[in-house]
PDB file of N, CA and C in Angstrom:
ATOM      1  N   UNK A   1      89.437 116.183 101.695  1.00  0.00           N
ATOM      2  CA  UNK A   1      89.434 115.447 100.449  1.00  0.00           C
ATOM      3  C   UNK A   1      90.695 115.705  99.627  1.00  0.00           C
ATOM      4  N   UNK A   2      90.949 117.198  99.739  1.00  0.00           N
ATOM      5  CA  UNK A   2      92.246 117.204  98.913  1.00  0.00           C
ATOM      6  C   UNK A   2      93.646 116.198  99.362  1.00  0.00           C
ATOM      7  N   UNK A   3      93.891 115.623 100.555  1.00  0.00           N
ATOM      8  CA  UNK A   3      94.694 114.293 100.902  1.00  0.00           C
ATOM      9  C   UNK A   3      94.425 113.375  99.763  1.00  0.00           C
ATOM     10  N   UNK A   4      93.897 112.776 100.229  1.00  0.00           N
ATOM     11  CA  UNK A   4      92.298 111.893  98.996  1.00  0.00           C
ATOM     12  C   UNK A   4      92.606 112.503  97.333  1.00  0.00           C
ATOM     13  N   UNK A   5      92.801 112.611  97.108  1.00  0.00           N
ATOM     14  CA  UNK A   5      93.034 113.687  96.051  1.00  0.00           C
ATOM     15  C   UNK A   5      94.133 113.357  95.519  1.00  0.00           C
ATOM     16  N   UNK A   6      95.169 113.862  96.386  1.00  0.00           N
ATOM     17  CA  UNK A   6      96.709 113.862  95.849  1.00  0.00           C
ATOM     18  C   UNK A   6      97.092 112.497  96.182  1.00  0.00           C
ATOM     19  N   UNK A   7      96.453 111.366  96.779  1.00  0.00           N
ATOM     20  CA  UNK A   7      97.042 110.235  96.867  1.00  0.00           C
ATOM     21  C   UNK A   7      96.858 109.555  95.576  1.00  0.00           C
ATOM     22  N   UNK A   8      95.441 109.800  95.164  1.00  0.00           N
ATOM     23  CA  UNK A   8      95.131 109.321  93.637  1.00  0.00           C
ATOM     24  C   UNK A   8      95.577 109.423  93.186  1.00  0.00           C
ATOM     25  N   UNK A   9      95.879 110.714  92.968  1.00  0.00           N
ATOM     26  CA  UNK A   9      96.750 111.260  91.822  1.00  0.00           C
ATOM     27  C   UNK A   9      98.221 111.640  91.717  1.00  0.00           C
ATOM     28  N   UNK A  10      98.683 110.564  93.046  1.00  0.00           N
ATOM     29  CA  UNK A  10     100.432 109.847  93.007  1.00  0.00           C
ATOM     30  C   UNK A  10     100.053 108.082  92.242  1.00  0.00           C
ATOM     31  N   UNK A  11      98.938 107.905  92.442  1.00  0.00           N
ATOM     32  CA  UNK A  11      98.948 106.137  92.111  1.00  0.00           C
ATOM     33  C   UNK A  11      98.784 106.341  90.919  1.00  0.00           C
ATOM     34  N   UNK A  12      98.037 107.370  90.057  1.00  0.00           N
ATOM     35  CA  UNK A  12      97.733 107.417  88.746  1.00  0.00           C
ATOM     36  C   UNK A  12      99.327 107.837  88.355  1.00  0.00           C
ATOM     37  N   UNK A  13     100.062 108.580  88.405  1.00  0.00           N
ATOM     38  CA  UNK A  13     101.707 109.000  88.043  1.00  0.00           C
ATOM     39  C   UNK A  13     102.082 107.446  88.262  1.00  0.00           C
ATOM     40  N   UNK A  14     102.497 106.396  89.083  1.00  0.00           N
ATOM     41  CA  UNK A  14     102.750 105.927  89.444  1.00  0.00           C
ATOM     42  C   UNK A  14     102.590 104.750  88.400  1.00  0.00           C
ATOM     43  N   UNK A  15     101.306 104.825  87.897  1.00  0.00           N
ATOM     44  CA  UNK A  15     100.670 103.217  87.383  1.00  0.00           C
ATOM     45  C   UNK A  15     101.118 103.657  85.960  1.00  0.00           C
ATOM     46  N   UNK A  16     100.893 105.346  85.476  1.00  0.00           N
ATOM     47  CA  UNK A  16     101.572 105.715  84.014  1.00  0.00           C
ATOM     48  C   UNK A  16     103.120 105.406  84.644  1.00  0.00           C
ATOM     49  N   UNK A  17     103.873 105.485  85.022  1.00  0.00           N
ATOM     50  CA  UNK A  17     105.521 104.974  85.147  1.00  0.00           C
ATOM     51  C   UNK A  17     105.230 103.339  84.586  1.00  0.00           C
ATOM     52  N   UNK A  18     104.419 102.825  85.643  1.00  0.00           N
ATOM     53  CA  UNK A  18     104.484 101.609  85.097  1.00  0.00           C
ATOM     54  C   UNK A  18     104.001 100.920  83.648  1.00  0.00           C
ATOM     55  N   UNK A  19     102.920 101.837  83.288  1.00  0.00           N
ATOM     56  CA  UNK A  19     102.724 101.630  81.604  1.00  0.00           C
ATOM     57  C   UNK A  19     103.800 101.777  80.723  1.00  0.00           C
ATOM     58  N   UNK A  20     104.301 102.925  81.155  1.00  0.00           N
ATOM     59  CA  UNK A  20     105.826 103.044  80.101  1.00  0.00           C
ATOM     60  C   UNK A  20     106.802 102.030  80.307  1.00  0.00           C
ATOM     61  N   UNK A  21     106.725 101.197  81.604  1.00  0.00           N
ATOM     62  CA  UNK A  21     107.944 100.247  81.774  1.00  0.00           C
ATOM     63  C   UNK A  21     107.338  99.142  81.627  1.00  0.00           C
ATOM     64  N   UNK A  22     105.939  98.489  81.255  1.00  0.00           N
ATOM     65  CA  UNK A  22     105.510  97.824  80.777  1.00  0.00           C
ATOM     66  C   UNK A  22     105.854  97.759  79.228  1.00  0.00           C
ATOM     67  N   UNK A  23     106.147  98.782  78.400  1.00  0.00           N
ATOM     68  CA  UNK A  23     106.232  98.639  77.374  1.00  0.00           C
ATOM     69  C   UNK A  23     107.474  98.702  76.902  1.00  0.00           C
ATOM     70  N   UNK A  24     108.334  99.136  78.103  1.00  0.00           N
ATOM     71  CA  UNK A  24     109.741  99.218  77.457  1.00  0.00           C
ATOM     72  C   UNK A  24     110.170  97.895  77.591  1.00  0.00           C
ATOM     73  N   UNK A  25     109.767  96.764  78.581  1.00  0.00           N
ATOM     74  CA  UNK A  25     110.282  95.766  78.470  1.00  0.00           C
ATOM     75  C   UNK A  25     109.563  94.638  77.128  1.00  0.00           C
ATOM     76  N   UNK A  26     108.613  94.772  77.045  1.00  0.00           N
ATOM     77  CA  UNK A  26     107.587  94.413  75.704  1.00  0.00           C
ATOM     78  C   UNK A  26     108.340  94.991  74.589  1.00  0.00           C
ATOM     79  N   UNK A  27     109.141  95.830  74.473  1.00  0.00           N
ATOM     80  CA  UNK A  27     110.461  95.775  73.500  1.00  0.00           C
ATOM     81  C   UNK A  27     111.483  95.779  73.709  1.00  0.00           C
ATOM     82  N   UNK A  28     111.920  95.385  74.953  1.00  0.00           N
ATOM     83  CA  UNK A  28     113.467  94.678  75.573  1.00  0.00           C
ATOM     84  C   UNK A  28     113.037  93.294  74.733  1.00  0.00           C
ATOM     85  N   UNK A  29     111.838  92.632  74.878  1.00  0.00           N
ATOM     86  CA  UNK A  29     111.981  91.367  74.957  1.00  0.00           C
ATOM     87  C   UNK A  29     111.691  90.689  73.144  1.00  0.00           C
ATOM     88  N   UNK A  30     111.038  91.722  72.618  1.00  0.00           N
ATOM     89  CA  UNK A  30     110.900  91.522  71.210  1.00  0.00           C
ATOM     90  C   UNK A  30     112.341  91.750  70.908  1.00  0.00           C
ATOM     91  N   UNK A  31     113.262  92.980  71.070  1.00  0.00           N
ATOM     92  CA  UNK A  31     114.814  93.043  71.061  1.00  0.00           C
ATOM     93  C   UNK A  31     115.479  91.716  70.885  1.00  0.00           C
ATOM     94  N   UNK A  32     115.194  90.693  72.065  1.00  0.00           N
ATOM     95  CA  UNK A  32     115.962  89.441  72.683  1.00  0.00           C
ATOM     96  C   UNK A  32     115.579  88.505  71.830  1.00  0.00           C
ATOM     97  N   UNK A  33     114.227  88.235  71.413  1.00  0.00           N
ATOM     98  CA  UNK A  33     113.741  87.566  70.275  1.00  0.00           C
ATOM     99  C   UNK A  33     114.754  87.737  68.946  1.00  0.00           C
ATOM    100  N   UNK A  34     114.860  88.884  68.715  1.00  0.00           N
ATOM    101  CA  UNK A  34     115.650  89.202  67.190  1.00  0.00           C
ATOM    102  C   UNK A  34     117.054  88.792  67.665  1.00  0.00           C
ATOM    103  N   UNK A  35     117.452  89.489  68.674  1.00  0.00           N
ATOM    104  CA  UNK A  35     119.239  88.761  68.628  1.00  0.00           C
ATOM    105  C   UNK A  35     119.519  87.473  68.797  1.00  0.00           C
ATOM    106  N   UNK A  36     118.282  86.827  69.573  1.00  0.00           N
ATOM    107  CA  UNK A  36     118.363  84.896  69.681  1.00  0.00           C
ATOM    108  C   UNK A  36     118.305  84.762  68.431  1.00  0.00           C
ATOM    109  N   UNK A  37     117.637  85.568  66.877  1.00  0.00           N
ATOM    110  CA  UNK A  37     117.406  84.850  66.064  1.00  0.00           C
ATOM    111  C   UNK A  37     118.650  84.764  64.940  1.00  0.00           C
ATOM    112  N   UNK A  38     119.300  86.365  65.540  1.00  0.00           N
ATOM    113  CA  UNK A  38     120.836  86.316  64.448  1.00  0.00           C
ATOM    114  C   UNK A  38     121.640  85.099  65.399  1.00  0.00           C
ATOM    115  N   UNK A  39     121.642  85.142  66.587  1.00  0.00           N
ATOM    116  CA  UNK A  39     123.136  84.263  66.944  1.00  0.00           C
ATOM    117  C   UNK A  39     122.231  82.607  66.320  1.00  0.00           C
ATOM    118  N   UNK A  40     121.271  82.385  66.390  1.00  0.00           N
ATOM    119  CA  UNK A  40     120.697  80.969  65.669  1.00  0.00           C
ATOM    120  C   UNK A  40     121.426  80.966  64.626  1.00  0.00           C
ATOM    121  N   UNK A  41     121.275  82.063  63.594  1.00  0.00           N
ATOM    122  CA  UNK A  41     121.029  82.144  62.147  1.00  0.00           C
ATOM    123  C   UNK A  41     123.117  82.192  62.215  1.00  0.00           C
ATOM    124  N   UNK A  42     123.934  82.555  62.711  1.00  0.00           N
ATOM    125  CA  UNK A  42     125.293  82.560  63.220  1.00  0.00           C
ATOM    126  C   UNK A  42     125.433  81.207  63.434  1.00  0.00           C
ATOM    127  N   UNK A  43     124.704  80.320  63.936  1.00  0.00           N
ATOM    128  CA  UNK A  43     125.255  78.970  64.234  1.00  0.00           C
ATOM    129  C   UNK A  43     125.683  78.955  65.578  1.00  0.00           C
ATOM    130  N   UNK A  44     125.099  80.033  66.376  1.00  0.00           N
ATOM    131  CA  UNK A  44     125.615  80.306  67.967  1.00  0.00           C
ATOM    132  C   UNK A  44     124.484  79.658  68.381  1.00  0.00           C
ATOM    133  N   UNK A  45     124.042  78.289  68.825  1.00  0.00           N
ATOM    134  CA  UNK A  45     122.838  77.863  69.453  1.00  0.00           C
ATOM    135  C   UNK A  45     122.893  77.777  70.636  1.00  0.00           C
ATOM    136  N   UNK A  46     124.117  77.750  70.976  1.00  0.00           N
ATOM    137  CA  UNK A  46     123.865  78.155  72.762  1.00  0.00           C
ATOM    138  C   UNK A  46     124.080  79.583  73.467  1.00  0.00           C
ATOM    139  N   UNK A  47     123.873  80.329  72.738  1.00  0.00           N
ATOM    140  CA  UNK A  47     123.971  81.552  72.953  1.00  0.00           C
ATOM    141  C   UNK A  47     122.548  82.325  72.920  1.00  0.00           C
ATOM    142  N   UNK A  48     121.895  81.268  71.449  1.00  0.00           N
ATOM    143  CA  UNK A  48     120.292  81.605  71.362  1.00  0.00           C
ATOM    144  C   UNK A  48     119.573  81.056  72.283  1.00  0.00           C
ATOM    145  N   UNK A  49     119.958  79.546  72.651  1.00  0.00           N
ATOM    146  CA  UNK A  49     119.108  79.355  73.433  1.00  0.00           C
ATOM    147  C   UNK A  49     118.912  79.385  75.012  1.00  0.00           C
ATOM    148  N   UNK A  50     120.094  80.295  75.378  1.00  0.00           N
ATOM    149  CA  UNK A  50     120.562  81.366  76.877  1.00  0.00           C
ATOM    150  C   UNK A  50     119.282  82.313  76.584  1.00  0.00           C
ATOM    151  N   UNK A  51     119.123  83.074  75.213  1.00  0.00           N
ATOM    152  CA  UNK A  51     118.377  84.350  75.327  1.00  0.00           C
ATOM    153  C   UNK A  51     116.883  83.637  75.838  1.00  0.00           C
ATOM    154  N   UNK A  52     117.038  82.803  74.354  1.00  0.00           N
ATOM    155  CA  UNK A  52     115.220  82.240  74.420  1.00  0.00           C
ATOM    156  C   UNK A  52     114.518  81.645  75.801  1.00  0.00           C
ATOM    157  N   UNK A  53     115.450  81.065  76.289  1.00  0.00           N
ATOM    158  CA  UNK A  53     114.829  79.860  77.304  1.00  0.00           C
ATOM    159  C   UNK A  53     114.932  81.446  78.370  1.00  0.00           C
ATOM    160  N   UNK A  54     116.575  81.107  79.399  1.00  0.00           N
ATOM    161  CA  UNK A  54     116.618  81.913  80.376  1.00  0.00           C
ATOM    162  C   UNK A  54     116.166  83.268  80.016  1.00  0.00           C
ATOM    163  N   UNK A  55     116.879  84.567  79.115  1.00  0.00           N
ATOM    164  CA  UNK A  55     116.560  85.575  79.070  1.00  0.00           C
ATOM    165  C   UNK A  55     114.549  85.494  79.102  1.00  0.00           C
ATOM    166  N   UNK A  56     113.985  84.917  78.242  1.00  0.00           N
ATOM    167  CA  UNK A  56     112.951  85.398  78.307  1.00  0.00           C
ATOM    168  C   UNK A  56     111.675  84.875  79.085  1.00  0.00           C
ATOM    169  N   UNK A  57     112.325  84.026  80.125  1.00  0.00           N
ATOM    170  CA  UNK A  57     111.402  83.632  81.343  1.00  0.00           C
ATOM    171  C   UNK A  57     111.789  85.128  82.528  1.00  0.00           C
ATOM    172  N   UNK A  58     112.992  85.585  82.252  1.00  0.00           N
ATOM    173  CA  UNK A  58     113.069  86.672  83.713  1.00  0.00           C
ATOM    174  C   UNK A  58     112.550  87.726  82.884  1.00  0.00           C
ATOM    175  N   UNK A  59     112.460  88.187  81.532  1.00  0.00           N
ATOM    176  CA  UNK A  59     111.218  88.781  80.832  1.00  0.00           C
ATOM    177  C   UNK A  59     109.823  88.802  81.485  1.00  0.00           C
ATOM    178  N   UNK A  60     109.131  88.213  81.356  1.00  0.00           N
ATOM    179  CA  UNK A  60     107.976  87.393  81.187  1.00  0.00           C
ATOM    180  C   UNK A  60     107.639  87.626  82.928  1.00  0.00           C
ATOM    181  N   UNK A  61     108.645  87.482  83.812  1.00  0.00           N
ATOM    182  CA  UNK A  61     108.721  87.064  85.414  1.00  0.00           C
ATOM    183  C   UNK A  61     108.459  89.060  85.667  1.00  0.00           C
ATOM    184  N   UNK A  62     108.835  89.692  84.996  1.00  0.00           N
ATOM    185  CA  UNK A  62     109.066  91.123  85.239  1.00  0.00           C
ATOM    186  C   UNK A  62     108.050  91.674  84.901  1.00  0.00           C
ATOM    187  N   UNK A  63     107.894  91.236  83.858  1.00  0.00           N
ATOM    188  CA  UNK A  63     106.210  91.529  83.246  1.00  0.00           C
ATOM    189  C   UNK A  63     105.174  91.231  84.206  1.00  0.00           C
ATOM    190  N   UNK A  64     104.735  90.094  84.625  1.00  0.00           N
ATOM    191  CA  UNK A  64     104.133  89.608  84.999  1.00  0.00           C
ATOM    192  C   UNK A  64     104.076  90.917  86.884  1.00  0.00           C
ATOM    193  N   UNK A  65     104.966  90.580  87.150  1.00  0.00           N
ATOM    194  CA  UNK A  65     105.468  91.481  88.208  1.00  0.00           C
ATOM    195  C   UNK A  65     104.800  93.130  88.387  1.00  0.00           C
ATOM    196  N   UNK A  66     105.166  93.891  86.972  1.00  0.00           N
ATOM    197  CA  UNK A  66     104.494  95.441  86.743  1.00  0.00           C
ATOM    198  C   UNK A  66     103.182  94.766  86.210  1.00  0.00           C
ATOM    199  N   UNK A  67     102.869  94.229  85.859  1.00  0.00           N
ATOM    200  CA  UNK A  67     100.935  94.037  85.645  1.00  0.00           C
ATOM    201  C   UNK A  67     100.700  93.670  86.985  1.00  0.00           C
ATOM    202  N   UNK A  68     101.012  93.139  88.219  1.00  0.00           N
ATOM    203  CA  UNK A  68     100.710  93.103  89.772  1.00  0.00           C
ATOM    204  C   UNK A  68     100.582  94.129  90.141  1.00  0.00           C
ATOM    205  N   UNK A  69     101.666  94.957  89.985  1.00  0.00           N
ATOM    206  CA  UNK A  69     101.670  96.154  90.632  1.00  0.00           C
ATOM    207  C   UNK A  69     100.888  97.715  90.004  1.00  0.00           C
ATOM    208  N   UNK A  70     100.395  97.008  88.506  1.00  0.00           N
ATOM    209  CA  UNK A  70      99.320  98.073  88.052  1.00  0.00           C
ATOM    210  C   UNK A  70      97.892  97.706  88.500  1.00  0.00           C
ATOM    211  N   UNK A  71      97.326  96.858  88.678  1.00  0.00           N
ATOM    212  CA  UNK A  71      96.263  96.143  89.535  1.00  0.00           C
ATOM    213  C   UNK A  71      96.527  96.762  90.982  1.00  0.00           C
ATOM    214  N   UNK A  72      97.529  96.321  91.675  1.00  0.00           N
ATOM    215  CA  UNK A  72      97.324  96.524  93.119  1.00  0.00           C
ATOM    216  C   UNK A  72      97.513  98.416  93.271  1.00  0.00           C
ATOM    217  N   UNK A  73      98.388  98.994  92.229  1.00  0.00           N
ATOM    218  CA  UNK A  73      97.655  99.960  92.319  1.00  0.00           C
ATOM    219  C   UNK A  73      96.648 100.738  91.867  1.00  0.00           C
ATOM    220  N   UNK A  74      95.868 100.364  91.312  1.00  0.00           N
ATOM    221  CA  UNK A  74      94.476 100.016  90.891  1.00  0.00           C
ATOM    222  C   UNK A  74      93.322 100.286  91.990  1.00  0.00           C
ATOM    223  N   UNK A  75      93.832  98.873  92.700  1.00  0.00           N
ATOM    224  CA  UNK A  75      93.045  98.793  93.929  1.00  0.00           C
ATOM    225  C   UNK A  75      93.105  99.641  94.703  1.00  0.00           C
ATOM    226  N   UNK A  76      94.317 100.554  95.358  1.00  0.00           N
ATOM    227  CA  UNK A  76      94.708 101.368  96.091  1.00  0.00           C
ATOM    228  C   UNK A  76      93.896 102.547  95.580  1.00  0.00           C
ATOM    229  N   UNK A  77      93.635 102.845  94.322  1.00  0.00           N
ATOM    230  CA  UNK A  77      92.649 104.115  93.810  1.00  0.00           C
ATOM    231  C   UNK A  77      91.219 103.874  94.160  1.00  0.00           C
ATOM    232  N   UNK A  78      90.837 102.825  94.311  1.00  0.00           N
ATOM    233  CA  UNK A  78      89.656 102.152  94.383  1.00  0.00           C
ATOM    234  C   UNK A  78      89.427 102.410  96.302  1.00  0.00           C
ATOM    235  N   UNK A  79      90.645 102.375  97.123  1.00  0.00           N
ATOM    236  CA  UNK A  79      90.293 102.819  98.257  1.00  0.00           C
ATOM    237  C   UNK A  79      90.161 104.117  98.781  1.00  0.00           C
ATOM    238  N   UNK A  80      90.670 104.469  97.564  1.00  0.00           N
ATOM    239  CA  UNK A  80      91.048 106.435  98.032  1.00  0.00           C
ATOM    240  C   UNK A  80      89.108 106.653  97.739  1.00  0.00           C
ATOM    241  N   UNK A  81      88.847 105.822  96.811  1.00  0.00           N
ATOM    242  CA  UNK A  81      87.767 106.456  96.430  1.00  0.00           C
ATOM    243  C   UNK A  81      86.920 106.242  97.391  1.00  0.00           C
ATOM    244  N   UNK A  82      86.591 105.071  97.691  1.00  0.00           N
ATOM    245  CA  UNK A  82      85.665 104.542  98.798  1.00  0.00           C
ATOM    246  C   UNK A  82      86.273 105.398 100.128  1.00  0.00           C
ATOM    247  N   UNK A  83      87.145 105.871 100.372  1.00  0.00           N
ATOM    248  CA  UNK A  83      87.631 106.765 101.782  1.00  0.00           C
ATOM    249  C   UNK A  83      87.033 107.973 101.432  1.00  0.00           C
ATOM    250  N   UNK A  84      86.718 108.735 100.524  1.00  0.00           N
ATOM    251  CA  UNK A  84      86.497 109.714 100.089  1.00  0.00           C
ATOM    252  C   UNK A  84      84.647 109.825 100.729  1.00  0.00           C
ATOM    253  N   UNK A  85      83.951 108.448 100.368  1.00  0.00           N
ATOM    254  CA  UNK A  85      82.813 108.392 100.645  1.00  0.00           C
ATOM    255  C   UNK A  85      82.583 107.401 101.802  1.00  0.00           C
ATOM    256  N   UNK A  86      83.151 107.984 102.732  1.00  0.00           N
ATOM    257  CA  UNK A  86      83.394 107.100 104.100  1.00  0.00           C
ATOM    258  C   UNK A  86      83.457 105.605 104.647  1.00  0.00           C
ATOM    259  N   UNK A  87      83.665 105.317 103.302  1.00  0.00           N
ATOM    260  CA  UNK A  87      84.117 103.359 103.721  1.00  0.00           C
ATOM    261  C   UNK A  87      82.842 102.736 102.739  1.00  0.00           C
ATOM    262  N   UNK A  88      81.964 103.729 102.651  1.00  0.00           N
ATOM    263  CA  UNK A  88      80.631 102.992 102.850  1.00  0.00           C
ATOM    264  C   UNK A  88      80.224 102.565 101.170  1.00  0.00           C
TER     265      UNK A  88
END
């Protein structure tokens, strides 16, 4: 069991990495919001609307991406567990 054990408890390290980089980009992207809103407020509208449109769809695409990979490793804890109690 202790295998079983330490695999969990690499996916749990693993899924906290990804909470913190879940949130660092959740203020990358509030960041990108505020500087689209000075270069607007500058009269730079194609500069804002590079951030708004492009920047914050590959945002959003990344995000979307670490919430997959906190689920699927999710699931992967969910098998350690069921291996633990023989499949069954």
């Amino acid at each position: 069991m202790t295998a079983l054990d330490d695999l969990q408890a690499g996916a749990h390290t693993a899924r906290a990495g990804l909470d913190d980089s879940l949130a660092a980009v959740a203020d990358l992207d509030k960041s990108t919001e505020d500087v689209a809103g000075q270069f607007a407020a500058l009269g730079q509208e194609s500069s804002a609307q590079i951030l708004t449109q492009g920047a914050a769809v590959r945002l959003a695409t990344v995000q979307e991406m670490l919430a997959n990979a906190q689920r699927e490793l999710d699931t992967f804890v969910d098998d350690c567990e069921r291996a633990k109690g023989g499949g069954g």
